[in-house]
C-alpha atoms as a PDB file:
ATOM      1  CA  UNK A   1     -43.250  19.563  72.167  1.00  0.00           C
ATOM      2  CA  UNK A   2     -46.505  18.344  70.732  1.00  0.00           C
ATOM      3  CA  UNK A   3     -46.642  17.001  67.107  1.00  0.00           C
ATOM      4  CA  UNK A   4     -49.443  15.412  64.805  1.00  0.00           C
ATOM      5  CA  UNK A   5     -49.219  12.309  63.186  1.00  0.00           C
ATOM      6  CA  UNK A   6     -52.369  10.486  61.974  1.00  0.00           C
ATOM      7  CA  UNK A   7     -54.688  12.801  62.848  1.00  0.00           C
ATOM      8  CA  UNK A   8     -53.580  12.142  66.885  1.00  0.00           C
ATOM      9  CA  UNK A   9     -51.741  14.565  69.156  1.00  0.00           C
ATOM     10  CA  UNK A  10     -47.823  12.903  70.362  1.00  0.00           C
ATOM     11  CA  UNK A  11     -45.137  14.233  72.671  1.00  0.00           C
ATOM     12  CA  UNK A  12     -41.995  14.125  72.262  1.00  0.00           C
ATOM     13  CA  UNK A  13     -40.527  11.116  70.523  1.00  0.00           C
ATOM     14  CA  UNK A  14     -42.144  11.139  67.348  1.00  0.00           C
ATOM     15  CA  UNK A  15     -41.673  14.831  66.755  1.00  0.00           C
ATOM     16  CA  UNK A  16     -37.632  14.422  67.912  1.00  0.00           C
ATOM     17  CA  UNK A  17     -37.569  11.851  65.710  1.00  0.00           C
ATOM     18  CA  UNK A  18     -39.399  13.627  62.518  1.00  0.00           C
ATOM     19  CA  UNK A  19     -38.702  16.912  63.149  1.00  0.00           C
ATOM     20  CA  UNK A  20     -37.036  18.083  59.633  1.00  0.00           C
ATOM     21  CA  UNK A  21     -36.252  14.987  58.661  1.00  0.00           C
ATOM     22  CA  UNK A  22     -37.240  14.880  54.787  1.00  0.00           C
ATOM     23  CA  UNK A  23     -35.435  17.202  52.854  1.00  0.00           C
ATOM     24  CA  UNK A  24     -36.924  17.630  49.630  1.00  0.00           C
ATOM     25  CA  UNK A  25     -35.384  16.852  46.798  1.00  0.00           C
ATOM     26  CA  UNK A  26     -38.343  17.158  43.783  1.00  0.00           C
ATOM     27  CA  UNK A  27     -35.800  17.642  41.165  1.00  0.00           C
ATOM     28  CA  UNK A  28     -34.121  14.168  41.194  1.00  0.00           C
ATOM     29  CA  UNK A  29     -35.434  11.244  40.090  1.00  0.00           C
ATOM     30  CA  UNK A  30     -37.741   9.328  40.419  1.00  0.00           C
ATOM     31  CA  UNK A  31     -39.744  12.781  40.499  1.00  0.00           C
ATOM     32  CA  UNK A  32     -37.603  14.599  38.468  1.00  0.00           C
ATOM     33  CA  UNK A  33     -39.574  17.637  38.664  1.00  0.00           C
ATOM     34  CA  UNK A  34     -38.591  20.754  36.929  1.00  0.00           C
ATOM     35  CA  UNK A  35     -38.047  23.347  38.904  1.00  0.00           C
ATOM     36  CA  UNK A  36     -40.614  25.406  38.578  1.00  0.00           C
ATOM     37  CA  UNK A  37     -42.808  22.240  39.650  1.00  0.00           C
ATOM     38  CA  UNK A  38     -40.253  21.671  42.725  1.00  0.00           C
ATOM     39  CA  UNK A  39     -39.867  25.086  44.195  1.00  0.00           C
ATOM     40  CA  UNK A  40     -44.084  25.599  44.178  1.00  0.00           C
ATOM     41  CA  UNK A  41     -44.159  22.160  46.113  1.00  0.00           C
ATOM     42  CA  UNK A  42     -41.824  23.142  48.481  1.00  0.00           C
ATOM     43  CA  UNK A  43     -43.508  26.798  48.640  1.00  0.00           C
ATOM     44  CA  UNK A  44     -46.785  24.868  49.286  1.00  0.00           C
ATOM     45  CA  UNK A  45     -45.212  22.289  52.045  1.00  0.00           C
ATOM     46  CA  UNK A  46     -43.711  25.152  54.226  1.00  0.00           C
ATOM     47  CA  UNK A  47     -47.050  26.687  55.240  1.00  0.00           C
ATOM     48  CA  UNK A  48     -48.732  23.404  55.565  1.00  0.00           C
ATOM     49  CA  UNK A  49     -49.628  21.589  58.803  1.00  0.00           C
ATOM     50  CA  UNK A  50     -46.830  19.065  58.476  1.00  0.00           C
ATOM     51  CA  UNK A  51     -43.969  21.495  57.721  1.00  0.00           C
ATOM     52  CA  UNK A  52     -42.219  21.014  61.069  1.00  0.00           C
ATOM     53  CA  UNK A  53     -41.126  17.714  59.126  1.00  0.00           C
ATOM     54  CA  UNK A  54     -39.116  19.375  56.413  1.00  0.00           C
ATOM     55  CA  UNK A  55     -36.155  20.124  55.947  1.00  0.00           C
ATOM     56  CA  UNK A  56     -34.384  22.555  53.415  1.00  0.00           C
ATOM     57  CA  UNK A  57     -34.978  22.009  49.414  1.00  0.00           C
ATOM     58  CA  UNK A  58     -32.372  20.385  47.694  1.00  0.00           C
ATOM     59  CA  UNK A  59     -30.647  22.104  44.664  1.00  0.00           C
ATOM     60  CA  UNK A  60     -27.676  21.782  42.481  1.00  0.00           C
ATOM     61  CA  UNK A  61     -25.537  24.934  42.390  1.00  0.00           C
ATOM     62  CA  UNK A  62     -25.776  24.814  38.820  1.00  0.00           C
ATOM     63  CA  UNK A  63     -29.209  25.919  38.851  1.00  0.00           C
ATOM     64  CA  UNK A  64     -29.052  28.250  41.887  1.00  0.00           C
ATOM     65  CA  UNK A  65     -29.271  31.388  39.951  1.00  0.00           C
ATOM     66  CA  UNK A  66     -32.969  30.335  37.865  1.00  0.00           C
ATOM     67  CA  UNK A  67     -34.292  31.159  41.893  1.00  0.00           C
ATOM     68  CA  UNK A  68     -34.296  34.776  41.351  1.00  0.00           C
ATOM     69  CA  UNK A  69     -38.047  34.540  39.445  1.00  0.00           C
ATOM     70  CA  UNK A  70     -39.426  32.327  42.464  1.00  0.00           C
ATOM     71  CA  UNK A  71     -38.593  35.165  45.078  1.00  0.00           C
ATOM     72  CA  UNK A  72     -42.241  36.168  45.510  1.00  0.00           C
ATOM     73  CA  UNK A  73     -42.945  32.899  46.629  1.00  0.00           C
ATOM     74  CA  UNK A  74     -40.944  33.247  49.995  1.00  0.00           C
ATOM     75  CA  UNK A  75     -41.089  35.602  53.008  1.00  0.00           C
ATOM     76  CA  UNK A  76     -39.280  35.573  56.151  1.00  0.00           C
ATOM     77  CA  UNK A  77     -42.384  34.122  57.944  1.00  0.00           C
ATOM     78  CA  UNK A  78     -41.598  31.143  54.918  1.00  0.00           C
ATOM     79  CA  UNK A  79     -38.271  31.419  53.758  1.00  0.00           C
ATOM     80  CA  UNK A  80     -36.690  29.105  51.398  1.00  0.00           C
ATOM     81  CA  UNK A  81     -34.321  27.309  53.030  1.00  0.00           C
ATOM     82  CA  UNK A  82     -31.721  25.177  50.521  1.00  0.00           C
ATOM     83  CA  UNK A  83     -28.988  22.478  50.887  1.00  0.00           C
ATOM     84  CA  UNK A  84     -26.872  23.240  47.862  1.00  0.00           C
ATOM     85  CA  UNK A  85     -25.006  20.425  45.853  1.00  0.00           C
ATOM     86  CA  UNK A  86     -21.428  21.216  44.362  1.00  0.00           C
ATOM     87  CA  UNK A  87     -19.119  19.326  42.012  1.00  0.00           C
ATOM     88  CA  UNK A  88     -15.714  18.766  43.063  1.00  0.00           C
ATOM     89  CA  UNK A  89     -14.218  20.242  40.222  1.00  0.00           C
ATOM     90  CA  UNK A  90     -12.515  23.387  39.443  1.00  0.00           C
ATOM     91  CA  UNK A  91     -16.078  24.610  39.175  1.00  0.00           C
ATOM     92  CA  UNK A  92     -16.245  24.897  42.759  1.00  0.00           C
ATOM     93  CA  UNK A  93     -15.266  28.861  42.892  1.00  0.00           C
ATOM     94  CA  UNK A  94     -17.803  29.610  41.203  1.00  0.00           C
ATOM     95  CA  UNK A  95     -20.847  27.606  42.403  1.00  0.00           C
ATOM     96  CA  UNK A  96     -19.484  29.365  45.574  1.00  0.00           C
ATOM     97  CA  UNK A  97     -19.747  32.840  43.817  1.00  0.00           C
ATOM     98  CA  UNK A  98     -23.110  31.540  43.144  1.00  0.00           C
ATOM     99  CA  UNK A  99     -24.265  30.741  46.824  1.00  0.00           C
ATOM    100  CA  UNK A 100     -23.644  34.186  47.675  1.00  0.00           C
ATOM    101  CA  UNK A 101     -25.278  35.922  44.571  1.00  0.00           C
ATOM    102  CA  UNK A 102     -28.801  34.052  46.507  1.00  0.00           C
ATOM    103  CA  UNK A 103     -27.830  35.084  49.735  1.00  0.00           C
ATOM    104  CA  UNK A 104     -27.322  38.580  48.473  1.00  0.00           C
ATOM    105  CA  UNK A 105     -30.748  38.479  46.174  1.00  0.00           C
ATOM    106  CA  UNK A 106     -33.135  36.941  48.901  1.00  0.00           C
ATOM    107  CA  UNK A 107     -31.548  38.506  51.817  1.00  0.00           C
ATOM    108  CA  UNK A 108     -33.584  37.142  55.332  1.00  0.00           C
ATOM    109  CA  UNK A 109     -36.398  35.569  52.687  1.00  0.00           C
ATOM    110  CA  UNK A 110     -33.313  32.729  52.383  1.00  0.00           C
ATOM    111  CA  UNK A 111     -30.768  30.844  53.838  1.00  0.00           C
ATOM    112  CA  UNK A 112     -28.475  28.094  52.609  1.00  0.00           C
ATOM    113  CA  UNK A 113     -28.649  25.646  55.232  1.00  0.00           C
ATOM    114  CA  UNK A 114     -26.175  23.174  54.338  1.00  0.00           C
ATOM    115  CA  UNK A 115     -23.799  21.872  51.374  1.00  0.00           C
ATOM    116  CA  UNK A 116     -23.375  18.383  49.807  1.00  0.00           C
ATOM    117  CA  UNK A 117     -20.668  17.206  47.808  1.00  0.00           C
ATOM    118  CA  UNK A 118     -19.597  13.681  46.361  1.00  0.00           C
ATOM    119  CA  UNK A 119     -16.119  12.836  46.821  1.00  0.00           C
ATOM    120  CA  UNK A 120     -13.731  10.844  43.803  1.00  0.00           C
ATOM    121  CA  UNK A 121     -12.305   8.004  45.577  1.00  0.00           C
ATOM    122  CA  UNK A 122      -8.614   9.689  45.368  1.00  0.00           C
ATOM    123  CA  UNK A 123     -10.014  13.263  46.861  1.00  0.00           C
ATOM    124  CA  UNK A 124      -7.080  15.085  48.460  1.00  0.00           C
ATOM    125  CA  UNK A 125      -6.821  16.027  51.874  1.00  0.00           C
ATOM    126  CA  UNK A 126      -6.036  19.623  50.752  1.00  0.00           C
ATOM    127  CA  UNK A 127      -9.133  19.868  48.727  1.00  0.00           C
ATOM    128  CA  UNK A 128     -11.283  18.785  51.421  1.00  0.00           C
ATOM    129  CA  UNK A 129      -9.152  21.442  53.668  1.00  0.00           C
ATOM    130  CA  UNK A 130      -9.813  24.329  51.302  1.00  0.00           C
ATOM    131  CA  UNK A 131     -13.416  22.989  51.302  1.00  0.00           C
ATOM    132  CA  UNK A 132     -13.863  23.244  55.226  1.00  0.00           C
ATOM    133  CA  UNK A 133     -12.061  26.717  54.846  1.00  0.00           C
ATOM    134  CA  UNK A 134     -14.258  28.174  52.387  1.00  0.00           C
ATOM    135  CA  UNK A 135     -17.749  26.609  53.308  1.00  0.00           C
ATOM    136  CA  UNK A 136     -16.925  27.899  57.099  1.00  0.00           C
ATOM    137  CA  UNK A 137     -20.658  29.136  57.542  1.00  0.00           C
ATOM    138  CA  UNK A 138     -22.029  25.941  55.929  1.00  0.00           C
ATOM    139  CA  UNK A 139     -22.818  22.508  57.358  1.00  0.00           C
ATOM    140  CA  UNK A 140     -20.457  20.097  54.988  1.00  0.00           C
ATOM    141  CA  UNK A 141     -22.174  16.473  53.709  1.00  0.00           C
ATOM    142  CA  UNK A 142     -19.132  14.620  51.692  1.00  0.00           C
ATOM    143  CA  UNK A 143     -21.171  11.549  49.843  1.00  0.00           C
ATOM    144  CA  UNK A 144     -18.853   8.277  49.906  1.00  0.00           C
ATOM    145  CA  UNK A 145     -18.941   5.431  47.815  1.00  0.00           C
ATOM    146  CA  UNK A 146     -17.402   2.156  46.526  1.00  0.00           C
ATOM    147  CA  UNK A 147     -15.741  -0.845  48.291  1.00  0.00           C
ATOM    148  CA  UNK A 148     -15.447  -1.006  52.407  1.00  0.00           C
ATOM    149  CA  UNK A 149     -11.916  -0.289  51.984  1.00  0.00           C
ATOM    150  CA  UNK A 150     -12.153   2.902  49.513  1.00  0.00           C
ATOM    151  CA  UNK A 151     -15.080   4.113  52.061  1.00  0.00           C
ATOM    152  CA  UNK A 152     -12.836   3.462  54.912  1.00  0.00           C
ATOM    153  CA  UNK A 153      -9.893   5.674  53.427  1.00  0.00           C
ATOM    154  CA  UNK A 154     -12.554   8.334  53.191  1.00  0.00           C
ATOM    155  CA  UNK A 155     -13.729   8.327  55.904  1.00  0.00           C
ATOM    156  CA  UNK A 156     -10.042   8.323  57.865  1.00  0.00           C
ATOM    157  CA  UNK A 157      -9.247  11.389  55.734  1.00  0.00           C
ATOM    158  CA  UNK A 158     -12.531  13.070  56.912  1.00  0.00           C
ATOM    159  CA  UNK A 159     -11.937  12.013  60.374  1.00  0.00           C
ATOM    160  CA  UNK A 160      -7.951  14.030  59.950  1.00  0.00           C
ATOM    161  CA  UNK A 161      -9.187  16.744  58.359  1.00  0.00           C
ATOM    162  CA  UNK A 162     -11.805  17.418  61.089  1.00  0.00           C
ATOM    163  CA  UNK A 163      -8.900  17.068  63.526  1.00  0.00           C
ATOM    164  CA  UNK A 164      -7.045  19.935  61.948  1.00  0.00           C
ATOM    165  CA  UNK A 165      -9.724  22.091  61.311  1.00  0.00           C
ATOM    166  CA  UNK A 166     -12.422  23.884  63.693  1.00  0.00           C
ATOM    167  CA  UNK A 167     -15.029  22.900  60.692  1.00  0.00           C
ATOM    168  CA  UNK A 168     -16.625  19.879  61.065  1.00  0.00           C
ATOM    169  CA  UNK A 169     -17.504  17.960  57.918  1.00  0.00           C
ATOM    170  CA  UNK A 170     -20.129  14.817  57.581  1.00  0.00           C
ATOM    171  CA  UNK A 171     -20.938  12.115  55.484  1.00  0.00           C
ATOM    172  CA  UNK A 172     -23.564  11.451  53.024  1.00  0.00           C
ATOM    173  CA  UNK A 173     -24.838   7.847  52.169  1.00  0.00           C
ATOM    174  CA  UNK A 174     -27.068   7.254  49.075  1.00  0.00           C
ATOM    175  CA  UNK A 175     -29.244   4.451  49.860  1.00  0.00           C
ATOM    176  CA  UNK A 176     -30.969   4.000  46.533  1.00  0.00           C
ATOM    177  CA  UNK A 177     -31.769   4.700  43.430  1.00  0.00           C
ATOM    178  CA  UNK A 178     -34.086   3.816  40.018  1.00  0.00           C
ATOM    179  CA  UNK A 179     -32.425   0.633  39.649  1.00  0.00           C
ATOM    180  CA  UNK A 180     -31.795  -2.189  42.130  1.00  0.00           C
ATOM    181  CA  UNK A 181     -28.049  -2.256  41.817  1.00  0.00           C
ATOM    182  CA  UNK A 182     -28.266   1.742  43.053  1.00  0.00           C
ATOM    183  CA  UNK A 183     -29.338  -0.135  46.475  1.00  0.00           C
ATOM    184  CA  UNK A 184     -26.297  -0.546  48.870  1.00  0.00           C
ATOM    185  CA  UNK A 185     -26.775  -4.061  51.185  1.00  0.00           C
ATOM    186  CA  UNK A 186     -27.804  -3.647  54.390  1.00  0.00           C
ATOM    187  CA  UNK A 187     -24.081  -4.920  55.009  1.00  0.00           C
ATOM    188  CA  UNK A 188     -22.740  -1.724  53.184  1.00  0.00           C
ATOM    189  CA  UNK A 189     -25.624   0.422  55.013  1.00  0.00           C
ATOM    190  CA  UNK A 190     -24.639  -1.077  58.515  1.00  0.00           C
ATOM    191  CA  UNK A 191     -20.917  -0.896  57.767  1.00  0.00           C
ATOM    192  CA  UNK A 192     -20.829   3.178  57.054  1.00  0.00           C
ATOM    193  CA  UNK A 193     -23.670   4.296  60.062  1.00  0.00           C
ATOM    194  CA  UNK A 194     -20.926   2.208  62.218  1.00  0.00           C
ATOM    195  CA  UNK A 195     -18.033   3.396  60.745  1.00  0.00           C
ATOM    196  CA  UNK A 196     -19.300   7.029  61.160  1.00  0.00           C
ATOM    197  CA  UNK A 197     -20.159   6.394  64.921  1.00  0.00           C
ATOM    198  CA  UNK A 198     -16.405   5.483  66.307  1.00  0.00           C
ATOM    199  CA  UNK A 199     -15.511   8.043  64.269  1.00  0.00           C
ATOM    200  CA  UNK A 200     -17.800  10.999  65.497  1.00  0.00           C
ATOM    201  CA  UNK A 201     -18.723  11.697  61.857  1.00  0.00           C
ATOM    202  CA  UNK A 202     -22.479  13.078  61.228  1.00  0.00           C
ATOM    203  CA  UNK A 203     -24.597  11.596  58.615  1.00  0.00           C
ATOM    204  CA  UNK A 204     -27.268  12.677  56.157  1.00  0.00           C
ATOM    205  CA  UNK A 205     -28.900   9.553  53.744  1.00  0.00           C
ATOM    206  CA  UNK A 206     -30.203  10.528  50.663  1.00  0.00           C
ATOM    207  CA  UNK A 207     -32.550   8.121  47.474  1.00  0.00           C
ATOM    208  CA  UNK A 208     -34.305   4.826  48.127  1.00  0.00           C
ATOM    209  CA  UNK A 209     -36.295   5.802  51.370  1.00  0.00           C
ATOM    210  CA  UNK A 210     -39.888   6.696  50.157  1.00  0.00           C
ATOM    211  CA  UNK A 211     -41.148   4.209  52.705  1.00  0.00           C
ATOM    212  CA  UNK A 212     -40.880   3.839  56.556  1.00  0.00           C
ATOM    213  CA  UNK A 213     -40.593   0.080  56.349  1.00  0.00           C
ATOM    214  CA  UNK A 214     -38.135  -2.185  54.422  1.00  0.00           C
ATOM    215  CA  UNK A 215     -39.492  -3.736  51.539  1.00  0.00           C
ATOM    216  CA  UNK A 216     -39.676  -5.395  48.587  1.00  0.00           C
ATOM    217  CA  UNK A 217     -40.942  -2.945  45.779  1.00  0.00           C
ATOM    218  CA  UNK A 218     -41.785  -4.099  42.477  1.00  0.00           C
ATOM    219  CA  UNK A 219     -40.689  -0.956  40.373  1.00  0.00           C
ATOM    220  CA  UNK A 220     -37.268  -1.575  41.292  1.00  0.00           C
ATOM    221  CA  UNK A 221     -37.381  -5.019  41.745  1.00  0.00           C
ATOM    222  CA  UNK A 222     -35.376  -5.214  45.223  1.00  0.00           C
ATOM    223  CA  UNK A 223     -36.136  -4.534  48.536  1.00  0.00           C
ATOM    224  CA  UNK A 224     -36.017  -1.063  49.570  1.00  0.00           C
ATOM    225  CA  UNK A 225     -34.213   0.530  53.048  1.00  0.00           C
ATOM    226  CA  UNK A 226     -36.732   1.642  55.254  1.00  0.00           C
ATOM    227  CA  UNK A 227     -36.578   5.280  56.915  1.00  0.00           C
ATOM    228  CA  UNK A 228     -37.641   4.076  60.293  1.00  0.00           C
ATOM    229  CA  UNK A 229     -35.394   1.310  59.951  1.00  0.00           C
ATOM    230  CA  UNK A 230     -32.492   3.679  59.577  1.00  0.00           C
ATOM    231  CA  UNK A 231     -32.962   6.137  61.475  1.00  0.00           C
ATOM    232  CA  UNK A 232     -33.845   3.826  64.366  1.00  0.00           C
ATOM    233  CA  UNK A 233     -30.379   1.553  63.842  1.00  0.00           C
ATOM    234  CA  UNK A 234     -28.479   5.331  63.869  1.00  0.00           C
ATOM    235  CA  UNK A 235     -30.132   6.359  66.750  1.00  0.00           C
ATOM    236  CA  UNK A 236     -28.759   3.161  68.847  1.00  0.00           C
ATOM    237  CA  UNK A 237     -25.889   3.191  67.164  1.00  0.00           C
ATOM    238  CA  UNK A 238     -25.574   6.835  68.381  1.00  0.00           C
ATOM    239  CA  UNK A 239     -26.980   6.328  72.055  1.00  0.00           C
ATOM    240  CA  UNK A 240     -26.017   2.351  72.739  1.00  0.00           C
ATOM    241  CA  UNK A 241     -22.743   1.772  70.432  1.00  0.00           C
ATOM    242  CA  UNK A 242     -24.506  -1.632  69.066  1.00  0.00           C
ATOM    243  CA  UNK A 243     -22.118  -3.427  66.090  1.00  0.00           C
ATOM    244  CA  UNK A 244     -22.843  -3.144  63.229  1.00  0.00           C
ATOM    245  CA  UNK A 245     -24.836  -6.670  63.241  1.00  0.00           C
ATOM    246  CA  UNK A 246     -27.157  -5.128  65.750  1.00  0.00           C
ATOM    247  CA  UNK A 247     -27.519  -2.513  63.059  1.00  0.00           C
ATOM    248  CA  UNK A 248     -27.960  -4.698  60.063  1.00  0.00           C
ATOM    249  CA  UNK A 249     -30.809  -6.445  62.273  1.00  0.00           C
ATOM    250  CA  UNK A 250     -32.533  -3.543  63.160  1.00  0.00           C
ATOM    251  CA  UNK A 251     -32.427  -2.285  59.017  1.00  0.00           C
ATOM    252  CA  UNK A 252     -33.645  -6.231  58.168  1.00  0.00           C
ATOM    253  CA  UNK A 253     -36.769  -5.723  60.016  1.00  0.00           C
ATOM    254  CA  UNK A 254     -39.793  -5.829  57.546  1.00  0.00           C
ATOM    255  CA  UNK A 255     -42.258  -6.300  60.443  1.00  0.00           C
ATOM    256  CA  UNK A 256     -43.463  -2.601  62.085  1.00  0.00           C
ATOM    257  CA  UNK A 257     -44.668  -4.199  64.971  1.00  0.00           C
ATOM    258  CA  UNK A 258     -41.610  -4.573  66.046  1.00  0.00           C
ATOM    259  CA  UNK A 259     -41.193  -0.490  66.093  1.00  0.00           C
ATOM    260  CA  UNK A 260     -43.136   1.725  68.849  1.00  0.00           C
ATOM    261  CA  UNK A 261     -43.232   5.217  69.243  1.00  0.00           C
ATOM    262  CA  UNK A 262     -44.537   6.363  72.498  1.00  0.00           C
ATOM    263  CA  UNK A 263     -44.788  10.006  74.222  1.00  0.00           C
ATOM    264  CA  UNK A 264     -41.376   8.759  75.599  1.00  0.00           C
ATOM    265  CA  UNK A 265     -39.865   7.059  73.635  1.00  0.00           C
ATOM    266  CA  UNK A 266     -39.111   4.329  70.301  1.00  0.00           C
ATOM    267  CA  UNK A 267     -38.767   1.011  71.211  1.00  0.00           C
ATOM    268  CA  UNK A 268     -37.252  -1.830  68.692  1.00  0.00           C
ATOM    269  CA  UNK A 269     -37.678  -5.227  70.376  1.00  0.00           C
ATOM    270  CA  UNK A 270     -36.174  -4.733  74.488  1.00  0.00           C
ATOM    271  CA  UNK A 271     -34.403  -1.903  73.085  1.00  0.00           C
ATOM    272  CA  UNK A 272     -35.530   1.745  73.980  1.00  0.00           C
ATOM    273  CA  UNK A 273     -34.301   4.619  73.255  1.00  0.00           C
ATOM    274  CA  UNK A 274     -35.794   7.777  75.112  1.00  0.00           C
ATOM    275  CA  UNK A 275     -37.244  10.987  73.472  1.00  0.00           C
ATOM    276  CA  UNK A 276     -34.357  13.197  75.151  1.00  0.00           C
ATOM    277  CA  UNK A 277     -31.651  11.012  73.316  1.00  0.00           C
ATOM    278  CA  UNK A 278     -33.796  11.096  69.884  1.00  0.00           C
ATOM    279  CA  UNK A 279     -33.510  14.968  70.345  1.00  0.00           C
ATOM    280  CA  UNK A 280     -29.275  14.447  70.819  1.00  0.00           C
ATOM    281  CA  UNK A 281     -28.736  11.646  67.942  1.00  0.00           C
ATOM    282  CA  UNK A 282     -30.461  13.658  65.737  1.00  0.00           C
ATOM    283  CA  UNK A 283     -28.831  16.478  66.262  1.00  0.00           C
ATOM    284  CA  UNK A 284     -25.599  15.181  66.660  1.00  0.00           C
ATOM    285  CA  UNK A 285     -25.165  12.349  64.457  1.00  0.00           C
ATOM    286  CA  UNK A 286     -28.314  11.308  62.105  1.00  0.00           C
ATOM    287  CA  UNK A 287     -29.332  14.443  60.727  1.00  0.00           C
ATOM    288  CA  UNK A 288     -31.853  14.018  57.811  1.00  0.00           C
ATOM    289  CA  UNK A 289     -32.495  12.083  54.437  1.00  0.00           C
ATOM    290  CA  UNK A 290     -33.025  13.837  51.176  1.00  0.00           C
ATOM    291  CA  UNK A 291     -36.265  12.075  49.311  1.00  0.00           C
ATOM    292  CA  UNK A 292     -37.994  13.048  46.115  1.00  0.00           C
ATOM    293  CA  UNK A 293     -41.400  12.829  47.450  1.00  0.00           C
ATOM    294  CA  UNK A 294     -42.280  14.883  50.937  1.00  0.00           C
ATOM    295  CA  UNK A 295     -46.130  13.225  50.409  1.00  0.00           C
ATOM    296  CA  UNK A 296     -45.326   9.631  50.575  1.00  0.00           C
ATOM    297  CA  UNK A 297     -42.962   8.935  53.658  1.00  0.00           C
ATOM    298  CA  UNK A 298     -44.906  11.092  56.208  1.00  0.00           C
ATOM    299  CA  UNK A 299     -48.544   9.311  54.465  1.00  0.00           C
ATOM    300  CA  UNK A 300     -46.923   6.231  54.814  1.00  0.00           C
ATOM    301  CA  UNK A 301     -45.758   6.688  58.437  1.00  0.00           C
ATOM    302  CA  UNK A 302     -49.289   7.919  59.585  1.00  0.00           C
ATOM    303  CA  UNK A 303     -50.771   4.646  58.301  1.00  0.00           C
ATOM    304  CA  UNK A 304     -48.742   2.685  60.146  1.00  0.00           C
ATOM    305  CA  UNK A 305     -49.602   1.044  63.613  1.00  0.00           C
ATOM    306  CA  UNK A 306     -46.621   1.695  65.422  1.00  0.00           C
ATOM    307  CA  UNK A 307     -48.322   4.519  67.818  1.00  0.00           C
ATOM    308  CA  UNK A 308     -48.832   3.862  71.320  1.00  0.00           C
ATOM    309  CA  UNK A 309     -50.622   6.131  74.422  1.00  0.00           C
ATOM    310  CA  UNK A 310     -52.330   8.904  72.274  1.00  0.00           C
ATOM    311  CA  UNK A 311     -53.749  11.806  73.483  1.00  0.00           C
ATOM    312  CA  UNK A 312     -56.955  12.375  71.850  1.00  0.00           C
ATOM    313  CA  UNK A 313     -56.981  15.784  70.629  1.00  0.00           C
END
């Protein structure tokens, strides 16, 4: 498989490890879009050259049924694909009811693609049951929060739940925000991509990773998670097992020289991980990362020199 980054022809590892990895997410802040400015990005980004990088468009149930008037912009060469976000509430019936109404309305010009959910710290087993039960044809992201403990009990009652049931449900892990305390440590980060590992539990990130490369950014006065840094410490966390200090190291790392992509594979100091195994982590365990902004991460990454062997085109 052949991708372009930076103007430059690559095999294999950087397109496994890319390949519909932003899903957009225009109508949450910092963007904050409205939706009619959301929907004609994404409309835009799924013809474009770099599509093969995005993922569906992220939208609150609430607001699933102002898509009718946008139908024209979607075809089933360009369909619009959507991760939908429910309340756990007695709402949920109904922002079912309303998944449906879109199926029904665009048909094969859109698909729901996956659904999202954050949990209350005291969620029942049985709602999480009834929510593997009636979201059957739907990947399931559950967001966790709070202390190590509170994230561990969540996590165990995923982890039974999936035991019980031939639905498989994930985790979602917000790694930013507006405001610096909306930034989880690199402890907390570390602690949930490990805990998620042992326990066979896929993961989706979402907020706070406009940037490939850790760093310190002044408009929220902290230092931000980097997407390469995450996705790289999930991908050996997937493939190797490393603790969870190998994985705070590996989301520490401010210095991209110490990342390589080549046709083969990503390297993070003596550790490589092949293109074949990007392909299975990806798949498997580290799926994607909701982001405001579909411009910036992919700019970002193309400016960076962290590409080795090209093929000239």
């Amino acid at each position: 498989m052949l991708t372009k980054v930076k103007a430059k022809w690559r095999e294999n590892a950087v397109s496994h490890f890319m390949t519909e990895l932003i899903d957009y997410a225009g109508l949450f802040p910092p963007a904050s879009l409205s939706l009619p400015e959301a929907i004609r990005n994404y409309s835009s980004y799924i013809s474009g050259s770099d599509s093969w990088m995005l993922g569906p468009f992220v939208i609150p149930a609430v607001q699933l049924n102002e898509l009718e008037e946008y139908k024209s912009l979607f075809n089933t060469q360009y369909p619009l694909r959507l991760s939908v976000i429910l309340t756990e509430s007695k709402e949920l019936a109904t922002e079912l009811k309303r998944i449906e109404h879109f199926l029904h309305t665009y048909q094969d010009e859109g698909s729901v693609e996956s659904i999202e959910i954050k949990l209350s710290q005291d969620v029942k087993p049985s709602f999480l049951e009834k929510l593997a039960k009636d979201t059957s044809d739907f990947p399931v992201y559950c967001e966790v929060s709070g202390t190590n403990e509170q994230i561990l009990s969540l996590l165990d009652t995923i982890e039974r739940v999936n035991d019980r049931s031939l639905k498989q449900i994930g985790v979602k892990m917000r790694m930013g925000g507006i405001h610096a305390d909306l930034f989880p440590s690199v402890e907390k980060a570390a602690f949930v991509i490990h805990e998620c590992q042992k326990r066979g539990l896929f993961i989706k990130f979402t907020a706070g990773l406009h940037h490939p490369i850790r760093q310190y950014r002044d408009e929220v006065k902290t230092k931000m998670h980097g997407f390469v840094n995450v996705f790289t410490a999930a991908l050996f966390a997937y493939n190797d097992c490393i603790d969870a200090k190998m994985i705070e190291n590996i989301l520490l790392d401010e210095d991209p020289s110490h990342f390589s992509f080549t046709p083969a594979g990503l390297s993070w100091g003596n550790k490589t991980v092949s293109s074949e195994d990007i392909n299975k982590a990806r798949s498997l365990f580290a799926h994607s990362y909701g982001s405001c902004s579909f411009d910036e991460p992919r700019e970002e990454l193309g400016n960076l020199s962290i590409f080795y062997e090209e093929v000239t085109e």
